[in-house]
C-alpha atoms as a PDB file:
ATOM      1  CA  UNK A   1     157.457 -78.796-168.305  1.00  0.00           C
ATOM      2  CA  UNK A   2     159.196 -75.342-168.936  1.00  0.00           C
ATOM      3  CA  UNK A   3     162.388 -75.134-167.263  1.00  0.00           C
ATOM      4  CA  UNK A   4     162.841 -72.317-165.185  1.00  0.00           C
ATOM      5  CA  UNK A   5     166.330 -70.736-165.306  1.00  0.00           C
ATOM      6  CA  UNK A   6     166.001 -67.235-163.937  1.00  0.00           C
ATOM      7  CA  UNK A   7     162.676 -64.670-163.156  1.00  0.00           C
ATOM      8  CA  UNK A   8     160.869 -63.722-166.438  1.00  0.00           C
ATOM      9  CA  UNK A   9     159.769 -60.415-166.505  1.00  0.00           C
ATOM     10  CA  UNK A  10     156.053 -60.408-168.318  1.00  0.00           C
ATOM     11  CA  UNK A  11     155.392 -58.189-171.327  1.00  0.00           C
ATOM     12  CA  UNK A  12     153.389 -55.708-168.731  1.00  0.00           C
ATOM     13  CA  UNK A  13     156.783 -55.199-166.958  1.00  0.00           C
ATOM     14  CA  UNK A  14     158.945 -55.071-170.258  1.00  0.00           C
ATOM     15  CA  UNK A  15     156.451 -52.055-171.674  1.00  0.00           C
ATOM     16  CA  UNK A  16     156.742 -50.351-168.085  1.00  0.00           C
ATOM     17  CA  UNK A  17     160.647 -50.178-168.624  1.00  0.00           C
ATOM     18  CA  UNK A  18     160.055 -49.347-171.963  1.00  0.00           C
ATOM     19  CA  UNK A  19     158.117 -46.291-171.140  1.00  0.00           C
ATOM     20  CA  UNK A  20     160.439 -44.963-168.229  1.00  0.00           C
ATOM     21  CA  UNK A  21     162.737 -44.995-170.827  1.00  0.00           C
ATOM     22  CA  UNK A  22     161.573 -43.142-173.374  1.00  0.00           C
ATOM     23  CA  UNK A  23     160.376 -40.475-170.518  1.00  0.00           C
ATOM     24  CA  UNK A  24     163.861 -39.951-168.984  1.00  0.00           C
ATOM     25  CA  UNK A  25     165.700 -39.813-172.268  1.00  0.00           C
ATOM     26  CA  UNK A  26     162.987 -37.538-173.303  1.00  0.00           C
ATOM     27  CA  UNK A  27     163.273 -34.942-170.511  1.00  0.00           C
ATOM     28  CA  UNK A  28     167.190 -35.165-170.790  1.00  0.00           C
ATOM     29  CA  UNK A  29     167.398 -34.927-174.281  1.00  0.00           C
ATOM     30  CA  UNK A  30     164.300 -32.883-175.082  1.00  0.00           C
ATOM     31  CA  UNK A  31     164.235 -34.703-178.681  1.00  0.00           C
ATOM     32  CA  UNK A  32     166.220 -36.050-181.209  1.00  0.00           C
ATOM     33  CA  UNK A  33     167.512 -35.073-184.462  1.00  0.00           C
ATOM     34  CA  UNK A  34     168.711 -37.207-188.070  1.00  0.00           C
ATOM     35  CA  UNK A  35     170.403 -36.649-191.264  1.00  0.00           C
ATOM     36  CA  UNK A  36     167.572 -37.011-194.358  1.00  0.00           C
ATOM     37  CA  UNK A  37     169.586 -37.832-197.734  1.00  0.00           C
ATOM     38  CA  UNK A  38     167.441 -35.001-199.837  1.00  0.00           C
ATOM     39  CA  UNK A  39     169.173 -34.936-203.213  1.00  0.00           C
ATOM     40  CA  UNK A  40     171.851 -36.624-205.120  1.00  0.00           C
ATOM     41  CA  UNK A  41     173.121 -35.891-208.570  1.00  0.00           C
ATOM     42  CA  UNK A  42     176.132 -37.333-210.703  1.00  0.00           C
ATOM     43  CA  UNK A  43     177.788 -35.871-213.188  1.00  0.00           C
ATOM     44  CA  UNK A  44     180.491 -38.258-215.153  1.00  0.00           C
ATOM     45  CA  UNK A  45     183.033 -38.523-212.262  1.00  0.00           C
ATOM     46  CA  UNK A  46     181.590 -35.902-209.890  1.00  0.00           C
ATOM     47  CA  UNK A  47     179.082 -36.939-207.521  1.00  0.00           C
ATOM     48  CA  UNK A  48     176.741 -34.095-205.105  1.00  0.00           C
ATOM     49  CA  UNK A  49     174.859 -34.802-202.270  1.00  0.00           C
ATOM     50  CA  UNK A  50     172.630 -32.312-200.344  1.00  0.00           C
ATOM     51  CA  UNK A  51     171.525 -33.829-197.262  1.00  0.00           C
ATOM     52  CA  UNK A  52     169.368 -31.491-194.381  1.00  0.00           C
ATOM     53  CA  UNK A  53     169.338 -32.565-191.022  1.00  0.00           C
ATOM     54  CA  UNK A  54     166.175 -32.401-189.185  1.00  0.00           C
ATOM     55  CA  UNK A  55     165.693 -32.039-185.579  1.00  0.00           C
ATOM     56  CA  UNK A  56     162.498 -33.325-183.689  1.00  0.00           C
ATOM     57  CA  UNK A  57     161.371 -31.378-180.288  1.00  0.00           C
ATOM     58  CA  UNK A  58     159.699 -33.577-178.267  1.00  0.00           C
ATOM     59  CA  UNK A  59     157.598 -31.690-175.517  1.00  0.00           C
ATOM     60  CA  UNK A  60     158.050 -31.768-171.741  1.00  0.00           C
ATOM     61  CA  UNK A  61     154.635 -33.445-170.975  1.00  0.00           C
ATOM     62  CA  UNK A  62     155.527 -36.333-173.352  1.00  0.00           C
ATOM     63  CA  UNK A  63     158.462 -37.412-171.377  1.00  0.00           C
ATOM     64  CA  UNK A  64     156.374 -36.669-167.831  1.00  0.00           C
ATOM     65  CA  UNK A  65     153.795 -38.780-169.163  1.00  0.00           C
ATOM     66  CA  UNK A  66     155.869 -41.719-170.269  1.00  0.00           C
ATOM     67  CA  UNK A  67     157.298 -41.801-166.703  1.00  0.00           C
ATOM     68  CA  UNK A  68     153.623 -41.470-165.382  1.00  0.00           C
ATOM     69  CA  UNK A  69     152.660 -44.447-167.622  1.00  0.00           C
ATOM     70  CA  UNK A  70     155.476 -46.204-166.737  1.00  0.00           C
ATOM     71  CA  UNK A  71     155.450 -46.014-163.506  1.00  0.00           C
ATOM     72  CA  UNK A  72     151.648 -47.234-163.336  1.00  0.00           C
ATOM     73  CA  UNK A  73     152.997 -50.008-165.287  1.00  0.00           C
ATOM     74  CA  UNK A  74     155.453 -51.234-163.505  1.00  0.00           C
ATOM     75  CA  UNK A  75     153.374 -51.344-160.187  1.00  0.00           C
ATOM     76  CA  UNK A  76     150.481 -52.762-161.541  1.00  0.00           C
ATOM     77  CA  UNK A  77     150.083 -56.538-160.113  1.00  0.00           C
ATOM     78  CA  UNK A  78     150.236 -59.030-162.684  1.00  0.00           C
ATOM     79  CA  UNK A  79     148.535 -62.280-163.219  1.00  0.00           C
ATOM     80  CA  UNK A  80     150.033 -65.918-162.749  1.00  0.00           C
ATOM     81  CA  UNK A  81     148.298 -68.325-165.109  1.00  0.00           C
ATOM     82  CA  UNK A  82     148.898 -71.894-163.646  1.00  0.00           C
ATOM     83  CA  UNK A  83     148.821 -74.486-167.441  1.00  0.00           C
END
């Protein structure tokens, strides 16, 4: 018998908070950027790096969508399997 210590959320709920999420950090941030580690030489002691940072715009509509999805998600009923 599985003990019950506390409401479970189900994996339909945990992808619904998931997606609201990623939509409202999406529409505040309006995308992300990271350092890429291009080139690196070394000469005897001396040691260059050249790394570019990149950024990645991520559109309006993905971040109204995620919420959308989200949203759906989280309303959704879900199943109680009796074993």
């Amino acid at each position: 018998m599985p003990s019950m210590n506390g409401p479970v959320l189900s994996p339909l709920k945990v992808a619904a908070l998931v997606f609201l999420l990623a939509g409202g950090l999406s529409l505040a941030y309006g995308g992300f950027s990271f350092t890429e580690a291009r080139h690196t030489a070394k000469v005897g002691d001396v040691a260059v790096s050249l790394d570019e940072r990149r950024t990645v715009d991520l559109p309006k509509w993905f971040g109204i969508s995620a919420l959308v999805v989200g949203a759906v998600l989280l309303v959704l009923p879900t199943r109680r399997q009796l074993l």
